[in-house]
N, C-alpha and C. Protein backbone atom coordinates (compact mmCIF):
# COMPACT_ATOMS: atom_id res chain seq x y z
N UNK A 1 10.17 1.81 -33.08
CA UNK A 1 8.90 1.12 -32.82
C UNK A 1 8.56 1.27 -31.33
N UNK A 2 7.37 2.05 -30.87
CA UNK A 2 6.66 2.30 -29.87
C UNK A 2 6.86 0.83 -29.17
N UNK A 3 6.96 0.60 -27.32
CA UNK A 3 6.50 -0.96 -26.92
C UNK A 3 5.39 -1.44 -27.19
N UNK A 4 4.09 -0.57 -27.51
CA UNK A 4 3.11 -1.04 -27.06
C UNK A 4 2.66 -2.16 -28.55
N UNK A 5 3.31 -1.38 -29.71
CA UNK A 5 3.19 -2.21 -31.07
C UNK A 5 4.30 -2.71 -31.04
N UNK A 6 4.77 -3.05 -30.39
CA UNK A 6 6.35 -4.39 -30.67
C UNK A 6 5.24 -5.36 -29.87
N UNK A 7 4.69 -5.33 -28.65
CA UNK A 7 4.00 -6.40 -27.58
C UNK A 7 3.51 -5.99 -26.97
N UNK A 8 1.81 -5.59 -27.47
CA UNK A 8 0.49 -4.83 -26.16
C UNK A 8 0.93 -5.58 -24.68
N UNK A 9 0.64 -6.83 -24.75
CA UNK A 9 0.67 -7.70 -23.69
C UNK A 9 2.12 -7.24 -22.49
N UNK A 10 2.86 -7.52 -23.34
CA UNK A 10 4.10 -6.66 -22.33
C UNK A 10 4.08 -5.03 -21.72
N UNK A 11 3.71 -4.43 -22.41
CA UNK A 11 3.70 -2.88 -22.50
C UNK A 11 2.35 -2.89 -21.53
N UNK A 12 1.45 -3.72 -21.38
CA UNK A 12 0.13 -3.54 -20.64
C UNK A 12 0.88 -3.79 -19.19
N UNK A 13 1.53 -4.99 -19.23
CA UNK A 13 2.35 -5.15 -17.94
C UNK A 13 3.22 -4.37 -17.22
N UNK A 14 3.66 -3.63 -18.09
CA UNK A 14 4.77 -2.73 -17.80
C UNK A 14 4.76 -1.67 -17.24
N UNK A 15 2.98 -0.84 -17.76
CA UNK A 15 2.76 -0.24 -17.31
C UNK A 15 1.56 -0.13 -16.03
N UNK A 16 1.06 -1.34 -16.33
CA UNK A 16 0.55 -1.96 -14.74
C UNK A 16 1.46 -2.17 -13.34
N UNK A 17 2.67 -2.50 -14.12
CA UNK A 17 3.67 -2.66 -12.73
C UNK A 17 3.82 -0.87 -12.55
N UNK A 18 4.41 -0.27 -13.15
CA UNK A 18 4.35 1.10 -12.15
C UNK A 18 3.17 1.78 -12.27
N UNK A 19 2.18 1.65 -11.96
CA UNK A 19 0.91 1.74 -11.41
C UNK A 19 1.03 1.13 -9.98
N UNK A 20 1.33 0.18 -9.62
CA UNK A 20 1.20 -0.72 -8.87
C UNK A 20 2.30 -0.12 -7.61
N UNK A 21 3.45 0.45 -8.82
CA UNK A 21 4.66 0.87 -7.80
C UNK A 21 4.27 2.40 -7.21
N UNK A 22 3.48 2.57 -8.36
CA UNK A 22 3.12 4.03 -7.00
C UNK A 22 2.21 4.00 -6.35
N UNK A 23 1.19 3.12 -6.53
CA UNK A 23 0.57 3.07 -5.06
C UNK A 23 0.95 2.60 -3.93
N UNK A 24 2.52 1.76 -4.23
CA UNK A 24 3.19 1.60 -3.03
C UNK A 24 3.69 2.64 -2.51
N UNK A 25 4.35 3.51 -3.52
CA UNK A 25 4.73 4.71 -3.01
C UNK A 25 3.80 5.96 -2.26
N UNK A 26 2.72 5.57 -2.90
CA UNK A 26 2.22 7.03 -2.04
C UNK A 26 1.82 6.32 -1.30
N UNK A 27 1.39 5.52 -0.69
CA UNK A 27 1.09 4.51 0.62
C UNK A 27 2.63 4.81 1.17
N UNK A 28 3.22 4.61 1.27
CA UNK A 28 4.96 4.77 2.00
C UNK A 28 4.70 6.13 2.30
N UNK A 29 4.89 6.93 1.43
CA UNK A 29 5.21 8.23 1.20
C UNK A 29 4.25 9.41 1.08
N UNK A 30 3.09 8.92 1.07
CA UNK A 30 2.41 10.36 0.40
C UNK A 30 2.25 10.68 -0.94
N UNK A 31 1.46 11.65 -1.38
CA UNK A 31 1.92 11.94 -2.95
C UNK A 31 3.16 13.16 -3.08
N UNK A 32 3.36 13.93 -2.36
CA UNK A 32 4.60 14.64 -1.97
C UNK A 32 5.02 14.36 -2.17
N UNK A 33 5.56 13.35 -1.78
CA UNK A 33 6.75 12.22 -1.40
C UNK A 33 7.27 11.67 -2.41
N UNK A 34 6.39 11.18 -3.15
CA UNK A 34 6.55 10.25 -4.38
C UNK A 34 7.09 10.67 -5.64
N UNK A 35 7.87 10.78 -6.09
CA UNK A 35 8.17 11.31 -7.58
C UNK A 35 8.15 10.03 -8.34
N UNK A 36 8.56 10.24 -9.94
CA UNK A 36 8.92 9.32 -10.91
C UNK A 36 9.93 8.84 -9.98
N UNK A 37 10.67 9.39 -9.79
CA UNK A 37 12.17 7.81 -9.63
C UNK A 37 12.01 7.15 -9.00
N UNK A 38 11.46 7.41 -7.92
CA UNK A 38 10.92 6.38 -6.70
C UNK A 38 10.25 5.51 -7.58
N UNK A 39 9.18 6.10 -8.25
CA UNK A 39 8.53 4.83 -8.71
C UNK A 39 9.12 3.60 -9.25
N UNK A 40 9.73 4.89 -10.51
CA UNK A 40 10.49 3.96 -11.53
C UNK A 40 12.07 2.88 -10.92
N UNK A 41 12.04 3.13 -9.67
CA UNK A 41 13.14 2.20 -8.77
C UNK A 41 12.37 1.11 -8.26
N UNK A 42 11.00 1.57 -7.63
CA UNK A 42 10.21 0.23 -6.99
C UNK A 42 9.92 -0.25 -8.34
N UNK A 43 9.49 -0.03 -9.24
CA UNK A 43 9.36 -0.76 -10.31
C UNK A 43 10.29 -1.87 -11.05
N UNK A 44 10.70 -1.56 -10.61
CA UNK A 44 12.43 -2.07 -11.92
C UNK A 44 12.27 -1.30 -13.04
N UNK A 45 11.69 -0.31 -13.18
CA UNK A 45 11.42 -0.29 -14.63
C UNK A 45 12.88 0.72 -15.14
N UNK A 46 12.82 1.83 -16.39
CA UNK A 46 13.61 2.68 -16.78
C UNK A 46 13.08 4.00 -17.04
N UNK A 47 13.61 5.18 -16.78
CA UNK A 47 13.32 6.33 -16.99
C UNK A 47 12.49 6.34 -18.19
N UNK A 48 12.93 5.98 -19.10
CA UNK A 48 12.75 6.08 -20.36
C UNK A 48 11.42 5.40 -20.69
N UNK A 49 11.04 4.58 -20.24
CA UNK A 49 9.69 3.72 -20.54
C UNK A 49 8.84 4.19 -19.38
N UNK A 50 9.34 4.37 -18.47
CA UNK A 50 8.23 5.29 -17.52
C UNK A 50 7.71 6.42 -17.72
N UNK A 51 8.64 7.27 -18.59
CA UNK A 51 8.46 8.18 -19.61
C UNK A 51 7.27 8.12 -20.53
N UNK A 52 7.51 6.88 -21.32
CA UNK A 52 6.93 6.94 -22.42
C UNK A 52 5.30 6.54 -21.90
N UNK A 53 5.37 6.22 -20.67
CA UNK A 53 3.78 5.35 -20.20
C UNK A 53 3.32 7.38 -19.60
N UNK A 54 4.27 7.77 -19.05
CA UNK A 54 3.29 8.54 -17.97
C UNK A 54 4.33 9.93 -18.17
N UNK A 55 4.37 10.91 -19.14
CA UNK A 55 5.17 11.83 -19.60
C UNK A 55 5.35 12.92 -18.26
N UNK A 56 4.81 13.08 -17.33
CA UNK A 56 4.09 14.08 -16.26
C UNK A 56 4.04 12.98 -15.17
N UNK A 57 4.50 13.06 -13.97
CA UNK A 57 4.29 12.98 -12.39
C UNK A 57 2.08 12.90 -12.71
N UNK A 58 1.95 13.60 -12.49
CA UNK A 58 0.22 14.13 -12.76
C UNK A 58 -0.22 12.80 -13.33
N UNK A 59 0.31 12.26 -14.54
CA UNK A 59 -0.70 11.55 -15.53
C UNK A 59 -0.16 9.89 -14.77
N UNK A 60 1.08 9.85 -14.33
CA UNK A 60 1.12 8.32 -13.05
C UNK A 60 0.25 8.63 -12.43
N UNK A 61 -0.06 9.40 -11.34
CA UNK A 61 -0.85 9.91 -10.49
C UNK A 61 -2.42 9.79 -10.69
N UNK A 62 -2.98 10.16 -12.31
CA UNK A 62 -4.01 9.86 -12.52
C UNK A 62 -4.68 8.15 -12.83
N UNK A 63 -3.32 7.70 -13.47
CA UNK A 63 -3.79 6.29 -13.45
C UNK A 63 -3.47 5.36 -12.22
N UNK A 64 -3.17 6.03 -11.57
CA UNK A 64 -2.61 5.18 -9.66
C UNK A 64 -4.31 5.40 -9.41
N UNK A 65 -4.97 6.74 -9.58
CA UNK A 65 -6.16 6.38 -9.00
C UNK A 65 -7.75 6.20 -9.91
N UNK A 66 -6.92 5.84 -11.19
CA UNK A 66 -8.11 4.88 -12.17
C UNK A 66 -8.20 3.89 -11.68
N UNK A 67 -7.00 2.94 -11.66
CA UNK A 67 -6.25 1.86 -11.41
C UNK A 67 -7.22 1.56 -9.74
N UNK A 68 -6.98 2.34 -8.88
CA UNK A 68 -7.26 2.10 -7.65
C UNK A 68 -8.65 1.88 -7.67
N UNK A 69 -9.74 2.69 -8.56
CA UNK A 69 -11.11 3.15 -8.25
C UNK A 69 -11.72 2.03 -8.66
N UNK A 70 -10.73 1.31 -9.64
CA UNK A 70 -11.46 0.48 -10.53
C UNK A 70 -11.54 -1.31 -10.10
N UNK A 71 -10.13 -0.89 -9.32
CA UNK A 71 -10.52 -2.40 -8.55
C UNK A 71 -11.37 -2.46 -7.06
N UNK A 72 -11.70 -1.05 -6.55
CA UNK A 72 -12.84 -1.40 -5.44
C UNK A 72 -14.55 -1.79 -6.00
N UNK A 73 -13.96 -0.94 -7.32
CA UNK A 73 -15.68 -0.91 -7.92
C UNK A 73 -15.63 -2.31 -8.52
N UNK A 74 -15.23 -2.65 -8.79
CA UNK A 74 -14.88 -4.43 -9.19
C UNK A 74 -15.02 -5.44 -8.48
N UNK A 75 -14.52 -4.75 -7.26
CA UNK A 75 -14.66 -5.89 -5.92
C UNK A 75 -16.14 -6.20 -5.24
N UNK A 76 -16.70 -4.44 -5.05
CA UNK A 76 -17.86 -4.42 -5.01
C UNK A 76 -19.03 -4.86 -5.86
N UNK A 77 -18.42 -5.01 -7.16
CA UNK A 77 -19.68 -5.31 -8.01
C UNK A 77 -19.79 -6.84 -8.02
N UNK A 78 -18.30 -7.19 -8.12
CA UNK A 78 -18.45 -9.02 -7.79
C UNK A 78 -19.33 -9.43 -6.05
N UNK A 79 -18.86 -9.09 -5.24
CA UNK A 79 -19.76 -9.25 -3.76
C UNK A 79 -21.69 -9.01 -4.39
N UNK A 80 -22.02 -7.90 -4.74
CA UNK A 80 -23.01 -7.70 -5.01
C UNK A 80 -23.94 -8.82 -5.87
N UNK A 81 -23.28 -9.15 -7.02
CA UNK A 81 -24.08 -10.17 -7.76
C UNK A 81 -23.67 -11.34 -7.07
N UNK A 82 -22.80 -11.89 -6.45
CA UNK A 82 -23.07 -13.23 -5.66
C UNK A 82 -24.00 -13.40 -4.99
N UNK A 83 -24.76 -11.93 -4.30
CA UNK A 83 -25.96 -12.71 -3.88
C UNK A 83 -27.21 -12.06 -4.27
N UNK A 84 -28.38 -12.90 -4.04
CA UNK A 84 -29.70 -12.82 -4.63
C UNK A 84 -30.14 -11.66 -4.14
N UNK A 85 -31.05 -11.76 -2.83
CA UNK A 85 -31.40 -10.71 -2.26
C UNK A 85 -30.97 -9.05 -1.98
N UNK A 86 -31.53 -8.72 -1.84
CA UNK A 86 -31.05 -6.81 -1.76
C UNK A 86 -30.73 -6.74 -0.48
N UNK A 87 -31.15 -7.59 0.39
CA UNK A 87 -30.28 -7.81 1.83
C UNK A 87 -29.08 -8.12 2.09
N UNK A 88 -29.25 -9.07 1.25
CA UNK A 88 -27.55 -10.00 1.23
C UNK A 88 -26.74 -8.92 0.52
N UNK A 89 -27.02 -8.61 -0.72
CA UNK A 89 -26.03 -7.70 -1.41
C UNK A 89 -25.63 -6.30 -1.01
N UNK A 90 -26.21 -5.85 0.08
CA UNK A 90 -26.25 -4.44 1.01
C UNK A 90 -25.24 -5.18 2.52
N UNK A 91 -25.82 -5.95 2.56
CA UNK A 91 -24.81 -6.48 3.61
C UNK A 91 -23.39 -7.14 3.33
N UNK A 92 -22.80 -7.69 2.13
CA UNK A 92 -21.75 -7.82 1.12
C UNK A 92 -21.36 -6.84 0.90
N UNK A 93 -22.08 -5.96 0.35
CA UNK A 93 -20.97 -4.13 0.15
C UNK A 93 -20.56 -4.01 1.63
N UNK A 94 -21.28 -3.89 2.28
CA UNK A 94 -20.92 -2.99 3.74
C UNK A 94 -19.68 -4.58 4.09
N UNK A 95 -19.54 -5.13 4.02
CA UNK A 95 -18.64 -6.50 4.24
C UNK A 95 -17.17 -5.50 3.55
N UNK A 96 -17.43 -5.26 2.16
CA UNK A 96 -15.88 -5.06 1.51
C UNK A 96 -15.37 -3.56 1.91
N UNK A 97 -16.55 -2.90 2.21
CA UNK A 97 -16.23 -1.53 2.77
C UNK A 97 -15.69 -1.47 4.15
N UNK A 98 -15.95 -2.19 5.07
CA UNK A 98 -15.66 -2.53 6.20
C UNK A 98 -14.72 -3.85 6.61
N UNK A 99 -13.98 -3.69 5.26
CA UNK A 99 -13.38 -5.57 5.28
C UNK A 99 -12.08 -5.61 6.74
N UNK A 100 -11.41 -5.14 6.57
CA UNK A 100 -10.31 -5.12 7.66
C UNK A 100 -9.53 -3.88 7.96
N UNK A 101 -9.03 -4.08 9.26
CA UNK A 101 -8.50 -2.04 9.37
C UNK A 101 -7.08 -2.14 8.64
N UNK A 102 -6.44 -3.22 8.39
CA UNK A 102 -5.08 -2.89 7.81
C UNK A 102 -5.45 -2.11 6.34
N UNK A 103 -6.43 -3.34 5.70
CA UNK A 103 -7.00 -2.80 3.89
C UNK A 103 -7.61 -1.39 4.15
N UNK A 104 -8.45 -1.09 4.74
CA UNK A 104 -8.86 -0.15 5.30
C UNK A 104 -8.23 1.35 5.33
N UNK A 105 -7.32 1.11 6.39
CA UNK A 105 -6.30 1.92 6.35
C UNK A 105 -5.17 3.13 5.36
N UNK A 106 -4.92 1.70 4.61
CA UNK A 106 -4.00 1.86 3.12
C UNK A 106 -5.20 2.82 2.56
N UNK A 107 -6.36 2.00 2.26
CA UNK A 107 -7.32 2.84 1.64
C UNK A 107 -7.44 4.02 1.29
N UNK A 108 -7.78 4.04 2.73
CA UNK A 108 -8.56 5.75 2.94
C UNK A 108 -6.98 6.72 2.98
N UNK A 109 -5.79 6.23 3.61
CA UNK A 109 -4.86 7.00 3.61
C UNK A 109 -4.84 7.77 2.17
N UNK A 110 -4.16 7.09 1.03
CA UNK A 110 -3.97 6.58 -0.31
C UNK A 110 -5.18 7.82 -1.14
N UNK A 111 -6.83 7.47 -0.68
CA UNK A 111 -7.64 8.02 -1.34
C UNK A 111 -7.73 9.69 -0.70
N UNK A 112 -7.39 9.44 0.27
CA UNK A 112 -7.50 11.17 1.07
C UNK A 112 -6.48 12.11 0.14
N UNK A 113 -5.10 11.34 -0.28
CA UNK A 113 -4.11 12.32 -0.52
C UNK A 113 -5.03 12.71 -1.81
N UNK A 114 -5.69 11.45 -2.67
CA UNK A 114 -6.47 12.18 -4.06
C UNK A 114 -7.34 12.84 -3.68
N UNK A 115 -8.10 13.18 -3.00
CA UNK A 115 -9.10 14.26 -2.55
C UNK A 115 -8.86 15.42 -2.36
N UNK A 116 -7.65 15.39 -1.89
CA UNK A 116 -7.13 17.39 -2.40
C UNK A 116 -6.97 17.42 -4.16
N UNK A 117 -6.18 16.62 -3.87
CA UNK A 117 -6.08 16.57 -5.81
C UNK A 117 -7.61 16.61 -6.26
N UNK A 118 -8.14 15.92 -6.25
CA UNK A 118 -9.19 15.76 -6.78
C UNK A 118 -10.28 17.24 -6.65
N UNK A 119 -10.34 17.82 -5.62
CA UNK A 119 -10.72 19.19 -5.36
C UNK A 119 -10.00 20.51 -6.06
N UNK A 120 -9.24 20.08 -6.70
CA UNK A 120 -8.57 21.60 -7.56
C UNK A 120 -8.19 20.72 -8.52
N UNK A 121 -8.41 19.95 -9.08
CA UNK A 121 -7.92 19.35 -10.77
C UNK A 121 -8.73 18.42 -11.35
N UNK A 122 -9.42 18.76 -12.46
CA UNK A 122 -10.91 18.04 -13.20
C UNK A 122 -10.75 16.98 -13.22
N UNK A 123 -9.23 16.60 -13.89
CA UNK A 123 -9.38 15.30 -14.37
C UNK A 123 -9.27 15.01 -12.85
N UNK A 124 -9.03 14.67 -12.20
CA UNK A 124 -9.39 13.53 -11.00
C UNK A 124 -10.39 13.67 -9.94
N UNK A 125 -10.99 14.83 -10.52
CA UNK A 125 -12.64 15.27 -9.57
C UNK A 125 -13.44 14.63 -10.58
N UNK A 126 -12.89 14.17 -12.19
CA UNK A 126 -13.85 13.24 -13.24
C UNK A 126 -13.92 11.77 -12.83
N UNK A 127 -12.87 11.58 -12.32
CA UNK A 127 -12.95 9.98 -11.84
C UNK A 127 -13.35 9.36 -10.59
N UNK A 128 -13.14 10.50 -9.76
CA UNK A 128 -14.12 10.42 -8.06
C UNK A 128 -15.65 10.25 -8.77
N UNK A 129 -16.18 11.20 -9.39
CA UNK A 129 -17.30 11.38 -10.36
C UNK A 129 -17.36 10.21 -10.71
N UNK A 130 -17.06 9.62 -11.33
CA UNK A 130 -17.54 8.49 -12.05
C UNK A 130 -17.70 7.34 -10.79
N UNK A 131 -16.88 7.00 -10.28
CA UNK A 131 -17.14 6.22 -9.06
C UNK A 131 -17.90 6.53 -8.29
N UNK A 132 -17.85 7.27 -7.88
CA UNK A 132 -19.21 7.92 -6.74
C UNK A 132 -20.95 7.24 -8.58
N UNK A 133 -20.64 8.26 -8.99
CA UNK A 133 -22.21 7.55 -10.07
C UNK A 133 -21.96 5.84 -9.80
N UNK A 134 -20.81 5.35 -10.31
CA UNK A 134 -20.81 3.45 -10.50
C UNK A 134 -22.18 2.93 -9.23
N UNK A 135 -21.34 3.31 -7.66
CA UNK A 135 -21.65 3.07 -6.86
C UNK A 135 -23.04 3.82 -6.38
N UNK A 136 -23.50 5.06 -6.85
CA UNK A 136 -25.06 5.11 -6.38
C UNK A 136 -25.60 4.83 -7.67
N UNK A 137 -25.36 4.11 -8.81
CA UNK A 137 -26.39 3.18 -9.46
C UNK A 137 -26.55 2.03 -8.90
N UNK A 138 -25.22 1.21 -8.49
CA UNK A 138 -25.37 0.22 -7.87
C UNK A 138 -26.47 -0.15 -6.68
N UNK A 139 -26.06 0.58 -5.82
CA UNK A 139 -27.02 0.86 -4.45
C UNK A 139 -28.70 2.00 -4.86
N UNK A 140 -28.66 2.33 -5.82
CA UNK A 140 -29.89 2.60 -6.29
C UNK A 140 -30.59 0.91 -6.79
N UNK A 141 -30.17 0.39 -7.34
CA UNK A 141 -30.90 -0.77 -7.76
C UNK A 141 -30.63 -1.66 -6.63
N UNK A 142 -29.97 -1.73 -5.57
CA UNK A 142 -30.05 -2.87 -4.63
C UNK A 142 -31.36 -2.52 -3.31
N UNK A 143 -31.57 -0.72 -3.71
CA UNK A 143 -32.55 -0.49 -2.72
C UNK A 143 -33.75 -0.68 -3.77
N UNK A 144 -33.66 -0.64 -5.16
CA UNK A 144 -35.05 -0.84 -5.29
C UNK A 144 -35.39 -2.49 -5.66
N UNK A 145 -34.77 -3.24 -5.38
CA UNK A 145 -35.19 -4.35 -5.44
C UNK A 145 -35.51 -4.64 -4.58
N UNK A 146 -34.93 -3.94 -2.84
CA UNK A 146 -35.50 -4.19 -1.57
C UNK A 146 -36.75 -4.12 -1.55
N UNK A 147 -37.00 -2.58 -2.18
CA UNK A 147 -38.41 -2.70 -2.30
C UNK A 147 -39.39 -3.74 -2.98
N UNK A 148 -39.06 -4.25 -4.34
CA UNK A 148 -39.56 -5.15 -4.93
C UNK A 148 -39.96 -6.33 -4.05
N UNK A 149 -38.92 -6.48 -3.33
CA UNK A 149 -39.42 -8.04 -2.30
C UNK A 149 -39.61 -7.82 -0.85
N UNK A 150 -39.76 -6.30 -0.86
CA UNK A 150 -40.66 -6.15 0.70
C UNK A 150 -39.78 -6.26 1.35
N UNK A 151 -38.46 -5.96 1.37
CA UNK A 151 -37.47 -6.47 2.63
C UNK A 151 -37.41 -4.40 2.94
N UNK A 152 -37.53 -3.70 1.92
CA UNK A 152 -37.02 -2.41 2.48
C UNK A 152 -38.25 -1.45 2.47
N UNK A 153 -38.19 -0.93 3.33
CA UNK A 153 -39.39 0.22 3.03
C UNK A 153 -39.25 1.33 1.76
N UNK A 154 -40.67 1.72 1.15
CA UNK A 154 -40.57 2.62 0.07
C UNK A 154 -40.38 4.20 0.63
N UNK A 155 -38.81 4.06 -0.13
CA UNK A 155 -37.80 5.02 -0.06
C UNK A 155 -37.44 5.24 -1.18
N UNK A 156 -37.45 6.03 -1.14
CA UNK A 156 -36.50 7.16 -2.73
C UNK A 156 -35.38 6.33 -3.14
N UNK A 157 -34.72 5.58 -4.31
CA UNK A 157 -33.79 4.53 -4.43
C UNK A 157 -32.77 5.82 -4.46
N UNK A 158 -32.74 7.14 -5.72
CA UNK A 158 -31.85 7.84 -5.57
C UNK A 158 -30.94 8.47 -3.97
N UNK A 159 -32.03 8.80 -3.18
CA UNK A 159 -31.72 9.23 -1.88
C UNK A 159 -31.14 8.63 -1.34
N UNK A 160 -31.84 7.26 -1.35
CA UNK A 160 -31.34 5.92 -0.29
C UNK A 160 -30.05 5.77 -0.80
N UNK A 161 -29.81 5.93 -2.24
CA UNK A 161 -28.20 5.29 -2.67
C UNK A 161 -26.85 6.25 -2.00
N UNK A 162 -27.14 7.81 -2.05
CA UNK A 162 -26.95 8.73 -1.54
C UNK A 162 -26.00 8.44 -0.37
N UNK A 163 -27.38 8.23 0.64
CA UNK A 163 -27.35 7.84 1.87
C UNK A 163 -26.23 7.19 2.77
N UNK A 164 -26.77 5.56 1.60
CA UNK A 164 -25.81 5.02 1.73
C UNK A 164 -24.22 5.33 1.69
N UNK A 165 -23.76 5.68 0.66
CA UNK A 165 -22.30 5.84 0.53
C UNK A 165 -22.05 6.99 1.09
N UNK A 166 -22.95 8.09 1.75
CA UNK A 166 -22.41 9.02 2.48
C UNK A 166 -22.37 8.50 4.34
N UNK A 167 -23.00 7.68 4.66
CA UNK A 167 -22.66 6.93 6.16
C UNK A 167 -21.65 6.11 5.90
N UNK A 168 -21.24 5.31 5.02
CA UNK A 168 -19.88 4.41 4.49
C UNK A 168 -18.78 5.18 4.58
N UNK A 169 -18.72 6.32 4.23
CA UNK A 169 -17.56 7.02 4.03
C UNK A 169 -17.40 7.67 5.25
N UNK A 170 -18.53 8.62 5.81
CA UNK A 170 -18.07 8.86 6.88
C UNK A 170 -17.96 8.17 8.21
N UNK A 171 -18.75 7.07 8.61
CA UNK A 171 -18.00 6.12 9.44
C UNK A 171 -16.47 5.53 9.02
N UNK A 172 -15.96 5.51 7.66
CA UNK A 172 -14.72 5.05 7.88
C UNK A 172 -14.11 6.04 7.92
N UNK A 173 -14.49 7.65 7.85
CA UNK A 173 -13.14 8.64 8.14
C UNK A 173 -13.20 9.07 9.93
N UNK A 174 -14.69 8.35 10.47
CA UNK A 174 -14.78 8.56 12.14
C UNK A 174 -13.44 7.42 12.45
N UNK A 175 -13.43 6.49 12.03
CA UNK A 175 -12.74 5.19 12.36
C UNK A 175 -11.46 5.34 12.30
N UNK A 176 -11.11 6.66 10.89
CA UNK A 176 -9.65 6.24 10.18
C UNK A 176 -8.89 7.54 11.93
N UNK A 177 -9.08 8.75 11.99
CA UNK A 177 -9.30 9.61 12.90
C UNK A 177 -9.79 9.42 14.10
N UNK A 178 -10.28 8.31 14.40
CA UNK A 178 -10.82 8.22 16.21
C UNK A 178 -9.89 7.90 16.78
N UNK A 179 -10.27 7.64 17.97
CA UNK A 179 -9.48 6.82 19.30
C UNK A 179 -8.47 5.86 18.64
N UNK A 180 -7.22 5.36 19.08
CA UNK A 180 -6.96 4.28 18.70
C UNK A 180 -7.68 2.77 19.60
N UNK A 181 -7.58 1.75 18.75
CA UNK A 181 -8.17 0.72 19.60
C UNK A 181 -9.83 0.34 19.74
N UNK A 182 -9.96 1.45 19.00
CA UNK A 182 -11.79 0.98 18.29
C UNK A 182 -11.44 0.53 17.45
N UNK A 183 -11.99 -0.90 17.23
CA UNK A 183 -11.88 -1.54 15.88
C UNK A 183 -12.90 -1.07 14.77
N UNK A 184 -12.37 -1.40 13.66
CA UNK A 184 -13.37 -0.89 12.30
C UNK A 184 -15.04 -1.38 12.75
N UNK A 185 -14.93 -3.08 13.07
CA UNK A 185 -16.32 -3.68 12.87
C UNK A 185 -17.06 -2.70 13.52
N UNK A 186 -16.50 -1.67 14.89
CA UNK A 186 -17.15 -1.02 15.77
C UNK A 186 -18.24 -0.01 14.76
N UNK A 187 -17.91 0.19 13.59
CA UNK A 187 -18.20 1.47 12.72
C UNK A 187 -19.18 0.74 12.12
N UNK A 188 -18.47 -0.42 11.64
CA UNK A 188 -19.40 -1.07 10.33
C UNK A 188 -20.59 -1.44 11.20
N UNK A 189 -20.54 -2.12 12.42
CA UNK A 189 -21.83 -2.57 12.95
C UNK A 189 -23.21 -0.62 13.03
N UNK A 190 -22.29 0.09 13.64
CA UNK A 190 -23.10 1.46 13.69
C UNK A 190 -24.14 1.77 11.96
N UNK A 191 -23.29 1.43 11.11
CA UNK A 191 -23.33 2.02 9.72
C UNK A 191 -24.55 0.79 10.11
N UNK A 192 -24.42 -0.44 9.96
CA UNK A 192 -25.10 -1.33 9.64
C UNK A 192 -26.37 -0.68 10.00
N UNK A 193 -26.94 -0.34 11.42
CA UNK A 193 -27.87 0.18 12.43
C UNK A 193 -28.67 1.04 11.85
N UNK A 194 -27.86 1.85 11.44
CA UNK A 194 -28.42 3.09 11.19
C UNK A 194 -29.30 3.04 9.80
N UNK A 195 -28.35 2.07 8.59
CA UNK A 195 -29.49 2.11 7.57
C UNK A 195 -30.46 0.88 7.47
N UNK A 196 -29.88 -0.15 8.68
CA UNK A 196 -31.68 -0.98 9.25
C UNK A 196 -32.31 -0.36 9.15
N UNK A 197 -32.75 0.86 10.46
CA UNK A 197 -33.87 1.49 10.81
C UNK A 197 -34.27 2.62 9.35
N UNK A 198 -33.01 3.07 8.70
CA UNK A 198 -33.51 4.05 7.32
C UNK A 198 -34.77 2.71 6.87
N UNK A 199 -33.77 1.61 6.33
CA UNK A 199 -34.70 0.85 5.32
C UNK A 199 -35.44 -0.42 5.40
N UNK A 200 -35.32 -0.87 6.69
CA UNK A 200 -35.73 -2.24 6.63
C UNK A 200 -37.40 -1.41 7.58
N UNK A 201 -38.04 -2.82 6.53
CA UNK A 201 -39.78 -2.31 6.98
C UNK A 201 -39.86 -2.67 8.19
């Protein structure tokens, strides 16, 4: 009998914990670095059930960065509907994107190593894909509601969404790579600036 039909609930855990253990690991280590055993040691878990969750190095690897994509887009989508305005909720994203340089850090380290991956192997250039779409629907509808209540000038929502997550990203890879001793806010306030003058009337 498979774990997952003896106890979903356990087997969901089980394999959430080494998920969990390799993003410690490639945060420590790199994805180089990281094999099954490592994992399956930070885990507590057993060869054998780490096995049975993730048959291939590759397919941990792919759910380390489902797993990962899915709780920023989560985080972001909760900030967003807490608030009303297309101001507030543009200024809340840029809040969790810019939250602190330690989170920060881990981040972008963590997501860089998937970006080679992700550049020579579908399945994880499918899930950058999908996140990148989550997030310029999101910011497509937060710029066109700007427009709706006159807070943003009429701008292309597709472009503007664009826009957006392409100054987000690259102010945090100026930040992750600059000087030491510039703090993040230094970036986030620039990012902030720059899409004032794009969108505010």
């Amino acid at each position: 009998m498979s774990p997952r039909r003896a106890n979903p609930e356990l087997a969901d855990r089980r394999r959430e914990a080494l998920v969990k253990a390799g993003y410690a690991e490639i945060l420590e280590k790199g994805i180089q670095g990281t094999t099954l055993d490592s994992v399956v040691a930070r885990a507590g878990s057993s060869k054998g059930g780490a096995l049975y969750y993730f048959p291939a190095k590759e397919d941990l690897l792919c759910a380390v960065l489902e797993w990962l994509l899915r709780q920023l887009n989560q985080s972001l989508d909760e900030v967003v509907r807490a608030q009303s305005s297309a101001r507030g909720k543009l200024v809340s994203e840029l809040e969790v994107m810019f939250h602190s340089a330690e989170l920060n850090r881990k981040l972008y380290l963590v997501l860089f190593d998937f970006v080679a991956l992700g550049s020579r192997l579908e399945r994880f250039k499918s899930l950058f894909g999908a996140f990148f779409a989550a997030c310029h629907r999101r910011n497509a509808e937060i710029v066109e509601l700007g427009v709706r209540e006159r807070q943003f000038r009429r701008v292309n929502p597709q472009d503007a969404a664009a826009t957006i997550r392409a100054l987000v990203d690259g102010y945090c890879l100026q930040w992750l790579m600059g000087p030491e001793g510039v703090r993040i806010e230094t970036y986030r306030d620039r990012c902030r600036a720059v899409l004032g003058a794009y969108l505010l009337r």
